[in-house]
Protein backbone atom coordinates (compact mmCIF):
# COMPACT_ATOMS: atom_id res chain seq x y z
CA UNK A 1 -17.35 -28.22 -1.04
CA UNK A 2 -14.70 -28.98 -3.87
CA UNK A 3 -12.61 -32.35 -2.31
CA UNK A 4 -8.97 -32.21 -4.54
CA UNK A 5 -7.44 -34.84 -5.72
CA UNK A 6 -3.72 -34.12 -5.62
CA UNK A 7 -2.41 -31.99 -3.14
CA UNK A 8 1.00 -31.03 -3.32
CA UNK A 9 2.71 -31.16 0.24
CA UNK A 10 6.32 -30.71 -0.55
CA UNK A 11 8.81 -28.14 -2.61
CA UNK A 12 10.79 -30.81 -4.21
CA UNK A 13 6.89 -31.68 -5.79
CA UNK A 14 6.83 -28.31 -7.43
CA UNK A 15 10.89 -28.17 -8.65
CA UNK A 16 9.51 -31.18 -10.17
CA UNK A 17 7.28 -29.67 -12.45
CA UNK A 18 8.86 -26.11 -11.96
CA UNK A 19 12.58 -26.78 -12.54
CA UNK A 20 15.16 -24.66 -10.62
CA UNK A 21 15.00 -21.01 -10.30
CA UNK A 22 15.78 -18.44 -13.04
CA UNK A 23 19.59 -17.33 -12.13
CA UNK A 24 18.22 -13.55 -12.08
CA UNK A 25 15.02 -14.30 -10.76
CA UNK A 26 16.80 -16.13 -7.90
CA UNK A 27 19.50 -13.10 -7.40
CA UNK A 28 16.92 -10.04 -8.21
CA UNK A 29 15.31 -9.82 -4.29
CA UNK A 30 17.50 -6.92 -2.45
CA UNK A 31 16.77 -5.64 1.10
CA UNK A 32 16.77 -2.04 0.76
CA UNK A 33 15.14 0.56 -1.51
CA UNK A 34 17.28 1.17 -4.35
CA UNK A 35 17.60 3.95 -7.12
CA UNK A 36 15.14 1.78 -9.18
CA UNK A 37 12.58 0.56 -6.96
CA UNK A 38 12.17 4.61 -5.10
CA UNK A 39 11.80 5.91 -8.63
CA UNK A 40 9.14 3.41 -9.52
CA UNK A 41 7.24 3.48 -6.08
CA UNK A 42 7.42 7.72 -6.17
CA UNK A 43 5.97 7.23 -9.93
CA UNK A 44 3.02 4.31 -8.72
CA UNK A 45 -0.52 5.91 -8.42
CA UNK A 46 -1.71 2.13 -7.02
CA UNK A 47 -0.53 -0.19 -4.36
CA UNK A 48 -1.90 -3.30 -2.76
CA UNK A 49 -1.84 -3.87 0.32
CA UNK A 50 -1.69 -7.43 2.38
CA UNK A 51 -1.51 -7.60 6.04
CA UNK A 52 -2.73 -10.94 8.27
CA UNK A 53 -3.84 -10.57 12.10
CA UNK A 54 -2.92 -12.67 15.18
CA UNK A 55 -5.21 -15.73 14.14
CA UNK A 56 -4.03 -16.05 10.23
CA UNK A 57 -6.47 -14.03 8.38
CA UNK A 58 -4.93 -12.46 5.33
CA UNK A 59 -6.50 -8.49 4.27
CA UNK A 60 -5.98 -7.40 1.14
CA UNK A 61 -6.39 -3.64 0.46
CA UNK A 62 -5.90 -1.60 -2.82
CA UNK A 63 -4.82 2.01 -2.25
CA UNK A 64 -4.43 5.03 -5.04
CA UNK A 65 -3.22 8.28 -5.18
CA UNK A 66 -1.24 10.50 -7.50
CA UNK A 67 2.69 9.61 -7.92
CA UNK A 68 4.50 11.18 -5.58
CA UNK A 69 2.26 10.12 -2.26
CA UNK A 70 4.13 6.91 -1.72
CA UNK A 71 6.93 8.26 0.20
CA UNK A 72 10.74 6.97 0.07
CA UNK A 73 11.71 8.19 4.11
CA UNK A 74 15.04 6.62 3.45
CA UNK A 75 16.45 3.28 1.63
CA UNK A 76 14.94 1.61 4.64
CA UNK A 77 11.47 3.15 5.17
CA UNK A 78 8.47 3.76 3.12
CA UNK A 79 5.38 5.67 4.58
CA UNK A 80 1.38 5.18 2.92
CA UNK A 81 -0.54 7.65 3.72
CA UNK A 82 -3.91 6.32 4.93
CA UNK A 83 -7.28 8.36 3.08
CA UNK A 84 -11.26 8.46 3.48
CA UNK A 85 -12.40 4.95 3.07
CA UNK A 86 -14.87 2.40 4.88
CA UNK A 87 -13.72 2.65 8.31
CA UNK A 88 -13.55 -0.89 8.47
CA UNK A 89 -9.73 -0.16 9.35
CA UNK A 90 -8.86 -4.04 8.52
CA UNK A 91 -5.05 -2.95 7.89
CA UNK A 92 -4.75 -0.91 11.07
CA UNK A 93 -6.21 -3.86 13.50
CA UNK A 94 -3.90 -6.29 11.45
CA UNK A 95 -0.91 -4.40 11.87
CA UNK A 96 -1.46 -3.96 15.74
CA UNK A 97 -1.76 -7.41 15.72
CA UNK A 98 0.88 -8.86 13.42
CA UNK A 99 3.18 -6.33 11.80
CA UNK A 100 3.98 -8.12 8.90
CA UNK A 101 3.19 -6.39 5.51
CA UNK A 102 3.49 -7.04 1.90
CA UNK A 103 3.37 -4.13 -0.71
CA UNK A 104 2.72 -4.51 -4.59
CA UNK A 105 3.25 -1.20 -6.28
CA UNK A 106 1.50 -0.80 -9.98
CA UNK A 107 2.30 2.16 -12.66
CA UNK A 108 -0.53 2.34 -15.26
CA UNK A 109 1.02 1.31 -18.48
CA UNK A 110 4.04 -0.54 -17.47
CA UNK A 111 3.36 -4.41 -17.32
CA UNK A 112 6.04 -5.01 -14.43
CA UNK A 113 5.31 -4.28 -10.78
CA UNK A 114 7.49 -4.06 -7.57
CA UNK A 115 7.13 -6.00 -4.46
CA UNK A 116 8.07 -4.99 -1.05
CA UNK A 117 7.91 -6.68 2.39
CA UNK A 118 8.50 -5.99 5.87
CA UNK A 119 7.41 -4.83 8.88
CA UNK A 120 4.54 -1.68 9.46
CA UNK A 121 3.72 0.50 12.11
CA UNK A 122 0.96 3.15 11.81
CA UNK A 123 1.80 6.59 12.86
CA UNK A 124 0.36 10.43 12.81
CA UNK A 125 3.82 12.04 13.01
CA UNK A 126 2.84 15.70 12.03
CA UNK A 127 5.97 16.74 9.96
CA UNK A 128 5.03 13.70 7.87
CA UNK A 129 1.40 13.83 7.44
CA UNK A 130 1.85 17.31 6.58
CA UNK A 131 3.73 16.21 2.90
CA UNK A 132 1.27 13.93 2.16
CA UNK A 133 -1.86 16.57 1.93
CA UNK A 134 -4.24 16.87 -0.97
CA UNK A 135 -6.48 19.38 -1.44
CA UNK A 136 -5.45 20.99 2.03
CA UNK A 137 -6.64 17.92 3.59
CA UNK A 138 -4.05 15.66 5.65
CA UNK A 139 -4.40 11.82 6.23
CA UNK A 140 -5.51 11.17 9.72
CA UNK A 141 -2.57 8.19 9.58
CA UNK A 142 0.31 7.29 7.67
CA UNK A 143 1.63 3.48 7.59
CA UNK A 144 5.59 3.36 7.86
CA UNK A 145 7.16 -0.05 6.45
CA UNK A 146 10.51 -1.32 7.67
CA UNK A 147 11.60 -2.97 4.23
CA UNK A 148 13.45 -6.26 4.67
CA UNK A 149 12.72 -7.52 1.18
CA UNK A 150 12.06 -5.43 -2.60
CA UNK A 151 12.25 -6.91 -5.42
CA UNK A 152 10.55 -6.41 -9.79
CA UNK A 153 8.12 -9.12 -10.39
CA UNK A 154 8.04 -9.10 -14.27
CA UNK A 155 5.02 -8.67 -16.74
CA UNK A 156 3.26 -11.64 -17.57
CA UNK A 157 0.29 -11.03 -15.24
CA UNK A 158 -0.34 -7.99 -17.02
CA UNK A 159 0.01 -9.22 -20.33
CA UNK A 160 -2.12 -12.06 -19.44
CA UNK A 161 -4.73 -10.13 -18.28
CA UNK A 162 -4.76 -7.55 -20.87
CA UNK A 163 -5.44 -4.72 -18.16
CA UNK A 164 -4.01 -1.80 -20.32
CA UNK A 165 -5.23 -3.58 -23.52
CA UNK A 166 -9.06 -1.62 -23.69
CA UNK A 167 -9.31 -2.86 -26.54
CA UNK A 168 -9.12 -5.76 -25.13
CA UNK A 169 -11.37 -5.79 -22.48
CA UNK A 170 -15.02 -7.49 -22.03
CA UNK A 171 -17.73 -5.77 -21.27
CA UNK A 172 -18.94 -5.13 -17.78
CA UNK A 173 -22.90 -5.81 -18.57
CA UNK A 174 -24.60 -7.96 -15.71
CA UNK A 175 -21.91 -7.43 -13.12
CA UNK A 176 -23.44 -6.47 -9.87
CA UNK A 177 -23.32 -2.78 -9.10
CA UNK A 178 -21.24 -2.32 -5.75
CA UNK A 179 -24.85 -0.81 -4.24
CA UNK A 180 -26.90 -4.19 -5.26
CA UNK A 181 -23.43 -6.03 -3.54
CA UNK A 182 -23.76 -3.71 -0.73
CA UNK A 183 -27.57 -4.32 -0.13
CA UNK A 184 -27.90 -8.02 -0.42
CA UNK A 185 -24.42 -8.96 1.49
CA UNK A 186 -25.54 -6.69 4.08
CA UNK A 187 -29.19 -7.25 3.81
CA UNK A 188 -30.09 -3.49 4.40
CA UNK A 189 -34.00 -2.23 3.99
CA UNK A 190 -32.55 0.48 1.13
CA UNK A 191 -33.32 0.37 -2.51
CA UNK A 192 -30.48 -0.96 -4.90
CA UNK A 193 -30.93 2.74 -6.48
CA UNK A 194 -30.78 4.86 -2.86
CA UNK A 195 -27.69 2.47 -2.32
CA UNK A 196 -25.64 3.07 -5.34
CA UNK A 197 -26.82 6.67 -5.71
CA UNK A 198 -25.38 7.04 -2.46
CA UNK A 199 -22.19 5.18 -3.47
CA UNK A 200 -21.52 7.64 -6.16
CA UNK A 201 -22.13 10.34 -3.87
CA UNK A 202 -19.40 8.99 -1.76
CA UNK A 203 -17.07 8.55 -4.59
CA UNK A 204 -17.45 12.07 -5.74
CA UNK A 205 -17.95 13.73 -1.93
CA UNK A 206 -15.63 11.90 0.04
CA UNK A 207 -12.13 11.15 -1.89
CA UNK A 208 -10.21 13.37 0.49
């Protein structure tokens, strides 16, 4: 296991290096949802998010679905409607555990995202669930976030990372397939093939 060196233990550590904060970076944080941030969050097709449970562990969890599914309830609430996935429900134990939430929503193409944090309670309020079908289908749950905190986080990350760049990009040759990662992880009896042949089954069968 990797043993570091330095570890920094205090703020004034990091203004050291850091220097003090950006006047608009230090005055852009509001505690509602604004004009700007609904329009962007009704436009997003991706959000991330990042809930922790009673003894600290953190959950990350990507969701997409076409603009317009991220719903702006009022400058105070946003709900998420919750689709088919792995049933692992990570974010639902989390949230009964510690409601604490944090929200990053992405628009394809634009290199700035916007952050939102709060609190989250999950829900299957009828009236709701009904505007958030697809295909006739309805979630089963919808997450509703308190906002305390929402805020644009500018574009470096994605300039850095070249994620709307194709051109750009590396190749994908000798990743793992998400069956092989599946099979060994797990260490089920199944073929790497039956595994991801099945996983692309589920990807076409089972969005909604």
């Amino acid at each position: 296991m990797y043993e570091p060196k330095h570890i920094v233990s205090t703020e004034a550590e990091i203004r050291e290096v850091l220097g003090d904060v950006l006047y608009s970076q230090d005055t852009k944080c509001i505690d509602h949802i604004d004009e700007h941030c609904r329009v962007w969050i009704e436009r997003s097709t991706f959000v991330v998010l990042s809930t922790v449970n009673k003894s600290g562990q953190i959950d990350v969890a990507p969701k997409g679905d076409p603009s317009g599914s991220w719903k702006v309830l009022d400058p105070h609430t946003i709900a998420i409607p919750d689709r088919l996935g792995n049933n692992r429900a990570d974010t639902f134990t989390n949230i009964l555990e510690n409601p604490r939430i944090g929200l990053m929503f992405v628009i394809p193409n634009r290199r700035e995202v916007v952050r939102v944090s709060g609190e989250a309670l999950i829900v299957k309020d009828a009236d709701l669930l009904a505007t958030m079908s697809i295909n006739g289908k309805l979630p089963n749950f919808a997450i509703i976030v308190r906002v305390e905190e929402a805020m644009f986080h500018c574009g470096k990350s994605m300039i850095r990372s070249n994620l709307w760049n194709p051109e750009k990009w590396e190749s994908v040759e000798g990743l793992p397939t998400y069956g092989q990662a599946l099979k060994d992880h797990g260490k089920l009896p199944l073929s790497v093939e039956d595994m991801q042949a099945g996983v692309e089954r589920n990807e076409v069968e089972n969005l909604y």
